[in-house]
C-alpha atoms as a PDB file:
ATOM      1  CA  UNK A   1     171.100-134.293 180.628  1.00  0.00           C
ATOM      2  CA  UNK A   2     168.236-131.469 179.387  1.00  0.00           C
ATOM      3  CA  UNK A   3     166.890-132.085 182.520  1.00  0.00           C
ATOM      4  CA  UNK A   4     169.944-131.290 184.314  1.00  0.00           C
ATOM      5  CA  UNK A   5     170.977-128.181 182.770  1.00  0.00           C
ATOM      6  CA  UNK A   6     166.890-127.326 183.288  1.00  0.00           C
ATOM      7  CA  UNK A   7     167.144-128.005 186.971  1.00  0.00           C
ATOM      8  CA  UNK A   8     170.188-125.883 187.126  1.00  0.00           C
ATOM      9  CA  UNK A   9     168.855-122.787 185.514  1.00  0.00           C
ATOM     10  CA  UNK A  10     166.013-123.118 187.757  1.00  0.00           C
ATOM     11  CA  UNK A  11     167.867-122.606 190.949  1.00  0.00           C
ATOM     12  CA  UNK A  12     169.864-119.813 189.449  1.00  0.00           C
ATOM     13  CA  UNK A  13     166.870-118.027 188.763  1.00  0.00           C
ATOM     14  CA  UNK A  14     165.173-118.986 192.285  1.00  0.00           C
ATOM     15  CA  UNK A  15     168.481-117.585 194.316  1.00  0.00           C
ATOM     16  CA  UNK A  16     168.885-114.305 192.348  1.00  0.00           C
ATOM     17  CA  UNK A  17     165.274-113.617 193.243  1.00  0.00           C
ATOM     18  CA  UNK A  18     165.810-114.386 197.008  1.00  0.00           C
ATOM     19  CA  UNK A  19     168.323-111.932 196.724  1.00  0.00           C
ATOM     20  CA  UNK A  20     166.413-109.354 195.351  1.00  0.00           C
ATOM     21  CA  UNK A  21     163.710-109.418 198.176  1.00  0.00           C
ATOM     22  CA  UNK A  22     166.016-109.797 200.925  1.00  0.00           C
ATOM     23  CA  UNK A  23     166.363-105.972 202.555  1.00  0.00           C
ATOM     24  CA  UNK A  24     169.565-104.143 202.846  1.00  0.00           C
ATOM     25  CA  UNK A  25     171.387-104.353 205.687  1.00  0.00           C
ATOM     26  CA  UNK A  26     172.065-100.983 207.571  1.00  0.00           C
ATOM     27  CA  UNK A  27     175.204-101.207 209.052  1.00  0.00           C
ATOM     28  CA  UNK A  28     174.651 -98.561 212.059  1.00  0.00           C
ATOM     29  CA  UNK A  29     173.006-100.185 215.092  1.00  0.00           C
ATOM     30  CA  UNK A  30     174.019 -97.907 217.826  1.00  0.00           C
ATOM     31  CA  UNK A  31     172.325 -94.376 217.033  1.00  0.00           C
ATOM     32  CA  UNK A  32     172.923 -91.065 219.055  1.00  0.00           C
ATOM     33  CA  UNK A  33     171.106 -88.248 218.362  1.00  0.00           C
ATOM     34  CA  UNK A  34     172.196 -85.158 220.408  1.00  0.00           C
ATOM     35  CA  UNK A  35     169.464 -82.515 219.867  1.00  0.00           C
ATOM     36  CA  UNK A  36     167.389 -79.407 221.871  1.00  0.00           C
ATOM     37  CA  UNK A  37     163.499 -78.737 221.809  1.00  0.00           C
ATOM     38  CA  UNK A  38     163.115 -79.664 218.196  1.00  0.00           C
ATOM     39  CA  UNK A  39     164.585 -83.340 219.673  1.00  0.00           C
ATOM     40  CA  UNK A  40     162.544 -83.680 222.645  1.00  0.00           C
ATOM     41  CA  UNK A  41     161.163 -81.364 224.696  1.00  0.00           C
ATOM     42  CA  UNK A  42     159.028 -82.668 228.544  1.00  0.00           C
ATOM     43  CA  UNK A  43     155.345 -80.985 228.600  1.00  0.00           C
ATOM     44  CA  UNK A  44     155.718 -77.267 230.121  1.00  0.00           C
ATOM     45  CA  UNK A  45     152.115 -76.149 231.036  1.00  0.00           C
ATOM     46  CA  UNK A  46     154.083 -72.541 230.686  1.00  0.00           C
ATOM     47  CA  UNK A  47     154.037 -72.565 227.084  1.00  0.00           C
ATOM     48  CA  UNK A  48     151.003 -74.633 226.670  1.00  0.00           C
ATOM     49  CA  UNK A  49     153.055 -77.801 225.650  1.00  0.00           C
ATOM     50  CA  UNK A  50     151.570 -80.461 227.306  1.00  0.00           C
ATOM     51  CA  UNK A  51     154.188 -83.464 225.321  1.00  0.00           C
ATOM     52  CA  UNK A  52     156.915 -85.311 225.593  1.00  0.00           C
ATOM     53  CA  UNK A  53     158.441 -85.204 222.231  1.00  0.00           C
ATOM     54  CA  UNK A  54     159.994 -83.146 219.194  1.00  0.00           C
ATOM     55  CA  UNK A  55     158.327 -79.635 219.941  1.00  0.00           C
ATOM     56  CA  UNK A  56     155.766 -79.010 217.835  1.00  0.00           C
ATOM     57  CA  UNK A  57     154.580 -82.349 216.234  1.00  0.00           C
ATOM     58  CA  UNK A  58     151.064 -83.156 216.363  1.00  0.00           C
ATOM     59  CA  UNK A  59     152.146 -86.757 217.925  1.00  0.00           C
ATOM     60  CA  UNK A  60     155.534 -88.876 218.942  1.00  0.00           C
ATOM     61  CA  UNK A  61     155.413 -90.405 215.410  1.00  0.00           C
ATOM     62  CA  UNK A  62     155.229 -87.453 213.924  1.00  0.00           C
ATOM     63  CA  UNK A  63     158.587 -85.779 215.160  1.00  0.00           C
ATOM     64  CA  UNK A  64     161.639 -86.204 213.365  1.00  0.00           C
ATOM     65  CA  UNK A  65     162.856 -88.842 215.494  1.00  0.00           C
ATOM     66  CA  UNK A  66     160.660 -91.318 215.355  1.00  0.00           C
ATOM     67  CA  UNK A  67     160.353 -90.719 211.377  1.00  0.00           C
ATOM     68  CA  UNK A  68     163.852 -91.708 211.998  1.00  0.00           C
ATOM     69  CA  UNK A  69     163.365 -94.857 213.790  1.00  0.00           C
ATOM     70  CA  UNK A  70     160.916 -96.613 211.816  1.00  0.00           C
ATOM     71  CA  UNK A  71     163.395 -96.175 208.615  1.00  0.00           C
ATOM     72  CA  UNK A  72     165.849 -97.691 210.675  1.00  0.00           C
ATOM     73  CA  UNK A  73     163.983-100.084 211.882  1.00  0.00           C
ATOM     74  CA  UNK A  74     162.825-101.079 208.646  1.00  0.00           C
ATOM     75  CA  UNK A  75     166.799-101.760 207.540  1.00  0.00           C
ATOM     76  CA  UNK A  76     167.812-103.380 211.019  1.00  0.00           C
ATOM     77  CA  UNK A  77     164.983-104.290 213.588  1.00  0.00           C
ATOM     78  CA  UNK A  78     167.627-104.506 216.189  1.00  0.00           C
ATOM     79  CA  UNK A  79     169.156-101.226 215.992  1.00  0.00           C
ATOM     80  CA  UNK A  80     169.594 -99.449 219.146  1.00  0.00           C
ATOM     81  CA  UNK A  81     168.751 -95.735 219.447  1.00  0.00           C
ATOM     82  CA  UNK A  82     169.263 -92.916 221.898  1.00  0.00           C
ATOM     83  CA  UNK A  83     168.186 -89.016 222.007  1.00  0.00           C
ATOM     84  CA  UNK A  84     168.485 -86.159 224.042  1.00  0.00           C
ATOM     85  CA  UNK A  85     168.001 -82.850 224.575  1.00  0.00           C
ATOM     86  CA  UNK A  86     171.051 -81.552 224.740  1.00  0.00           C
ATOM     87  CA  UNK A  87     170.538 -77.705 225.236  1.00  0.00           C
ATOM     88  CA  UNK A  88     172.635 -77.242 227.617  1.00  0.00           C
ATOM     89  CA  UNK A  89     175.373 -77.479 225.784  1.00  0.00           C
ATOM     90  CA  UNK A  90     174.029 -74.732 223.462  1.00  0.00           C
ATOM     91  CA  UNK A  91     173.693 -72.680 226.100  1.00  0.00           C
ATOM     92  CA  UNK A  92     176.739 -73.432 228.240  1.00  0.00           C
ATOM     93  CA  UNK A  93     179.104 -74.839 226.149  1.00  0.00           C
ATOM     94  CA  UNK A  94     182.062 -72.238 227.329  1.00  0.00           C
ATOM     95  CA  UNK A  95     182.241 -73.859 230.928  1.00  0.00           C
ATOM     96  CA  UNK A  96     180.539 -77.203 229.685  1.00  0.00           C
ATOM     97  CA  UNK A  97     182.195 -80.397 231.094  1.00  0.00           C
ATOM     98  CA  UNK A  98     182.094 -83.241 228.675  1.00  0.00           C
ATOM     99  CA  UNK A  99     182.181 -85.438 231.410  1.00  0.00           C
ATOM    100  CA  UNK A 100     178.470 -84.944 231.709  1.00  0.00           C
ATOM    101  CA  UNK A 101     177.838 -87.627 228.943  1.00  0.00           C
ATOM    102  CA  UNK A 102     180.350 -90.103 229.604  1.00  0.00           C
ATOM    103  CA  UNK A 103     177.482 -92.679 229.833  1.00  0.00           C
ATOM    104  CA  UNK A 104     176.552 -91.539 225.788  1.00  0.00           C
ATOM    105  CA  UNK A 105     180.048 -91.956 225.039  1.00  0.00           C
ATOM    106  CA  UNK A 106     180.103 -95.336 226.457  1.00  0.00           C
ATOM    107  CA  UNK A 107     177.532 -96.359 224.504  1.00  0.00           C
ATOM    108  CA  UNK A 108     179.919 -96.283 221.735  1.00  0.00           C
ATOM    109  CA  UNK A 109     177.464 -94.953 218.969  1.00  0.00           C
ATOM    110  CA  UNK A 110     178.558 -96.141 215.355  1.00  0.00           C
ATOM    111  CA  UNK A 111     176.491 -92.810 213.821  1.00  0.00           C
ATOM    112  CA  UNK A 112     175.902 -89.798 216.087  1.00  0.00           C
ATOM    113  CA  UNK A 113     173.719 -87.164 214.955  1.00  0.00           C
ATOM    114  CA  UNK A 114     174.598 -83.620 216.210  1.00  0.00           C
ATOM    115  CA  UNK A 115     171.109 -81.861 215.828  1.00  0.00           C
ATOM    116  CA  UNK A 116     171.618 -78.111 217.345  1.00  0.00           C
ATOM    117  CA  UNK A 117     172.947 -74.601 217.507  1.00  0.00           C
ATOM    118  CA  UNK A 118     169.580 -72.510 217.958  1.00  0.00           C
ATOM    119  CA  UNK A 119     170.059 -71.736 221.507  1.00  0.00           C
ATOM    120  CA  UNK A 120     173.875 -70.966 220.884  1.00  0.00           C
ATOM    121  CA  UNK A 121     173.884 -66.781 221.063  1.00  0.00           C
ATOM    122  CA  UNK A 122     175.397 -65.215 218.113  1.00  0.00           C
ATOM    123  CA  UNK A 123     176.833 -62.298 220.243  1.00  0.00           C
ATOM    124  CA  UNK A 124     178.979 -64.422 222.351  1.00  0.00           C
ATOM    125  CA  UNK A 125     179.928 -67.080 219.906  1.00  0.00           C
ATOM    126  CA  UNK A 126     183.438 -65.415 219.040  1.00  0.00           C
ATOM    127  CA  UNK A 127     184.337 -64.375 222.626  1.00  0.00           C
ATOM    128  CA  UNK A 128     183.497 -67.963 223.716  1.00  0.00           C
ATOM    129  CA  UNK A 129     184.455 -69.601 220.670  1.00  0.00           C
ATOM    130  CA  UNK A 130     181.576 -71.833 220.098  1.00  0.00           C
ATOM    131  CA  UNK A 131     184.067 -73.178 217.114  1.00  0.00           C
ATOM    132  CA  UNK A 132     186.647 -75.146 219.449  1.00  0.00           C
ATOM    133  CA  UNK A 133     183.958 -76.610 222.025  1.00  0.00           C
ATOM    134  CA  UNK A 134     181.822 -77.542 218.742  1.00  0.00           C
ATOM    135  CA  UNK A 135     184.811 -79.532 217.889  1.00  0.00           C
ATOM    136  CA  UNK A 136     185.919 -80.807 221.183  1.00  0.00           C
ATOM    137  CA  UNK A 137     182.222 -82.152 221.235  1.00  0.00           C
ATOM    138  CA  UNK A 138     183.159 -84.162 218.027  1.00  0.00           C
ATOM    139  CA  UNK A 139     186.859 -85.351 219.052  1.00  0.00           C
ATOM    140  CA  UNK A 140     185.210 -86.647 222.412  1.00  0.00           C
ATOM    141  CA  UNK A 141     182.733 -89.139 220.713  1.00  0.00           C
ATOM    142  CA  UNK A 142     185.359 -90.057 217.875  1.00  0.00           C
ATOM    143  CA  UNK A 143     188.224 -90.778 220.408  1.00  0.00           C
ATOM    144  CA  UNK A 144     188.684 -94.776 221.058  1.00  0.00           C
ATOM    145  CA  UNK A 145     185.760 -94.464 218.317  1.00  0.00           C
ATOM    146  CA  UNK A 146     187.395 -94.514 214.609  1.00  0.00           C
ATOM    147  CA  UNK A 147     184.626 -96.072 213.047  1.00  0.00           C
ATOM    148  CA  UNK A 148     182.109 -93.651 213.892  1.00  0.00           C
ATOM    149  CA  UNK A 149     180.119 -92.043 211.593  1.00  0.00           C
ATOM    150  CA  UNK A 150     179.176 -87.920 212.449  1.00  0.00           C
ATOM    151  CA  UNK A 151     176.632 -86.121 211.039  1.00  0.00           C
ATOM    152  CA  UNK A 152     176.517 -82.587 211.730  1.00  0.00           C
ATOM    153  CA  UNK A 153     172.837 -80.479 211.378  1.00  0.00           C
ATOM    154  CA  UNK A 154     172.335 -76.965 210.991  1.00  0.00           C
ATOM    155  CA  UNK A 155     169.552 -75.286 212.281  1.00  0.00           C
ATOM    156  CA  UNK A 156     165.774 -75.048 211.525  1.00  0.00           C
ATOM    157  CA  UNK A 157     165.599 -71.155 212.215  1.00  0.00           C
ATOM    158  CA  UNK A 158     168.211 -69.393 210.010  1.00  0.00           C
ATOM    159  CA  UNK A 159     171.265 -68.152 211.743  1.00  0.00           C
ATOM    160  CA  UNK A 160     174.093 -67.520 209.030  1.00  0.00           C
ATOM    161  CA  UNK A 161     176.820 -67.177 211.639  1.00  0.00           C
ATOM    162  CA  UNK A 162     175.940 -70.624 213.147  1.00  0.00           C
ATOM    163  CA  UNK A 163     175.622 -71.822 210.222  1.00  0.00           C
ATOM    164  CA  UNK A 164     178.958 -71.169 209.015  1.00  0.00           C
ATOM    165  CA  UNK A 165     180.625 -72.528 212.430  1.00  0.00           C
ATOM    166  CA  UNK A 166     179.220 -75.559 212.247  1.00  0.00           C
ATOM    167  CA  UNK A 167     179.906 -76.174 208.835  1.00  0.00           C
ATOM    168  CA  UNK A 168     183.642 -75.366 208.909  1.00  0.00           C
ATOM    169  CA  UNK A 169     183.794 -77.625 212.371  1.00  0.00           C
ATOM    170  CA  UNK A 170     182.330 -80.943 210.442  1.00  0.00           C
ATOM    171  CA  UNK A 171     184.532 -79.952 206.736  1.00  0.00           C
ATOM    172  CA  UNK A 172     187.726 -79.509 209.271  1.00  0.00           C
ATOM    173  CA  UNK A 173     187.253 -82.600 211.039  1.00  0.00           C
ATOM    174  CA  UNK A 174     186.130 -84.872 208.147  1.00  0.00           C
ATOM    175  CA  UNK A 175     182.054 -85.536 209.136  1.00  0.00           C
ATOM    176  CA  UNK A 176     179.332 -84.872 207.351  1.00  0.00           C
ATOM    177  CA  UNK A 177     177.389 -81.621 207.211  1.00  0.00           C
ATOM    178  CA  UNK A 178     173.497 -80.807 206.789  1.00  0.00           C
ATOM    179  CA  UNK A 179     172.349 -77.861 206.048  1.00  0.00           C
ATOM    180  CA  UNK A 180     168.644 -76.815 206.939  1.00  0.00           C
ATOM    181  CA  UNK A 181     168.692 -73.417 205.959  1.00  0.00           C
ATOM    182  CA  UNK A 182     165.856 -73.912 203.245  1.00  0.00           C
ATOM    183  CA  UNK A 183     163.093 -75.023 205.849  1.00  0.00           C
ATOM    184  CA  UNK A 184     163.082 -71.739 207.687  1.00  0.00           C
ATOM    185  CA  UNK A 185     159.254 -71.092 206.360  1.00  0.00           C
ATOM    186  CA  UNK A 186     156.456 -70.447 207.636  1.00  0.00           C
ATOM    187  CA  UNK A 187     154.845 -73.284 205.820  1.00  0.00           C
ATOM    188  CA  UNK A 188     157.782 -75.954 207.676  1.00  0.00           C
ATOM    189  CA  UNK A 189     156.529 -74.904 211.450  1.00  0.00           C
ATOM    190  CA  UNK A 190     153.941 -74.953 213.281  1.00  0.00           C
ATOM    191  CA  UNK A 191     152.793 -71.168 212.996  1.00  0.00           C
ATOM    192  CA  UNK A 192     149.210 -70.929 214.476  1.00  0.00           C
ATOM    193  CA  UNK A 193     149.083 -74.125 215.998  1.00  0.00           C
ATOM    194  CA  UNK A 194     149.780 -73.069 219.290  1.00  0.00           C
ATOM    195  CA  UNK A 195     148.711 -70.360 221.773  1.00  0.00           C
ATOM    196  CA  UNK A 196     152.201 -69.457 222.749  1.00  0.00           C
ATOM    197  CA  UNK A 197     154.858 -68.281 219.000  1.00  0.00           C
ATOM    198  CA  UNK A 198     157.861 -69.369 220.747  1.00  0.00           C
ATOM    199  CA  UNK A 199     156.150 -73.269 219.991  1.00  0.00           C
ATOM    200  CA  UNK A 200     154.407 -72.861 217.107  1.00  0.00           C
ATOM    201  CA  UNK A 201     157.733 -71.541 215.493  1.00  0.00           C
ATOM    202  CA  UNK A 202     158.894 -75.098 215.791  1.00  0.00           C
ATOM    203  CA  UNK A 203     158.656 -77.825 213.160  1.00  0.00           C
ATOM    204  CA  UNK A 204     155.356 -78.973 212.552  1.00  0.00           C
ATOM    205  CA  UNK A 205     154.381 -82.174 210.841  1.00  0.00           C
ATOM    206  CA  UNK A 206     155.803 -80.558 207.273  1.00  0.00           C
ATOM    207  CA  UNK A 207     159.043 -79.614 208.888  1.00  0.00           C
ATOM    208  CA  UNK A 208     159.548 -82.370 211.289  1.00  0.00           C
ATOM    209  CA  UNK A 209     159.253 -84.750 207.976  1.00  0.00           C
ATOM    210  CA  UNK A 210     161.485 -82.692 206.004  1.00  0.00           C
ATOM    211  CA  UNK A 211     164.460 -82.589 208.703  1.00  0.00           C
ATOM    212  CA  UNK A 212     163.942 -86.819 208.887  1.00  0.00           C
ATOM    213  CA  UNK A 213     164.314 -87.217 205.132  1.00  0.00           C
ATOM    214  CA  UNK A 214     167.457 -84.609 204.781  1.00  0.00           C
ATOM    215  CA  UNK A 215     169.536 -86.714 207.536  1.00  0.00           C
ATOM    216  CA  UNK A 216     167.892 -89.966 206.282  1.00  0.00           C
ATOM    217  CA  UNK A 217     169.100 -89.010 202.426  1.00  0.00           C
ATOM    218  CA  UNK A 218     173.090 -88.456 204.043  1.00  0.00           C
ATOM    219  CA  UNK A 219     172.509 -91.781 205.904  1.00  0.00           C
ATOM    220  CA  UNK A 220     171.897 -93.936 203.248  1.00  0.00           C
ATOM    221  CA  UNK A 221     174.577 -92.788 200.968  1.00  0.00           C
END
């Protein structure tokens, strides 16, 4: 009988280590990340930047990205990512046609990262009321979508005004807001890496880290 109850205390102990070592299981395997420059950004020998990646990490692993996909990789091996550089939209989003993406949206993404809003000018943002294409943007991924997860991103280069925007947008329609406010240093970018300022004012190595652990820190709650 001693040897029963020894047997049995044995496996218990066996099983609740198994579960210990087994990794979590993320529950997001469709990932959309709709960024600009600090996303991706295709070699331009006009600014002397001759990669195709976040703008300015030293290499592809480096960018925020692909800090990104390795932690998610790490959690679920067969989680399926996309990214682009989505610009335009920052640039044009008055006469914009959502249309455009269709093929992200039928991805259906279960977490989409919105990762923008430095190219969006601050002296047209009331007249073209950044605010309700900002949230059209969000209502088109989350329509026929319910169970998607948003996380909204401010931006790397301080722009109070932006800032603000985007924040009300994601508190208004229930998603989740980053702010990034805090990592417009000197010490964050790239300064003096690069012949041309407009690159090296990007997110170096520091920076691109910092942005990956912010969103990753949201993700995992």
């Amino acid at each position: 009988m001693k040897s029963l109850y020894f047997i049995f205390f044995l496996f218990v102990i066996i099983t609740s280590c198994k579960k210990v070592k087994e990794p979590s299981k993320m529950t997001f395997n469709r990932v959309l990340i709709l960024g600009n420059s600090i996303t991706f950004h295709k070699a331009d020998e006009s600014l002397g930047w001759k990669n195709n990646w976040g703008m300015a990490a030293s290499v592809q692993d480096s960018d925020y990205i692909h800090i990104l996909i390795r932690k998610f990789k790490i959690k679920n091996p067969e989680v399926n990512f996309k990214y682009i550089n989505f610009s335009q939209f920052e640039n044009e989003y008055e006469k914009y046609s959502l249309n455009n993406i269709d093929s992200l949206k039928q991805f259906k993404p279960n977490l989409l990262i919105l990762r923008m809003g430095e190219n969006v000018d601050i002296n047209k943002i009331d007249i073209n009321d950044f605010s309700a294409h900002y949230k059209d943007l969000i209502k088109y991924f989350q329509n026929n979508n319910p169970s998607l997860k948003i996380i909204c991103v401010s931006n790397f280069w301080r722009s109070p005004k932006v800032e603000d925007i985007i924040k009300k947008c994601a508190n208004s329609e229930g998603v989740s807001y980053i702010s990034l406010s805090h990592l417009d240093k000197e010490e964050f970018t790239a300064w003096g890496l690069f012949n041309n300022s407009a690159v090296g004012s990007h997110p170096g190595n520091k920076g691109m880290k910092a942005i990956a652990d912010l969103i990753w820190q949201e993700i995992e709650k």
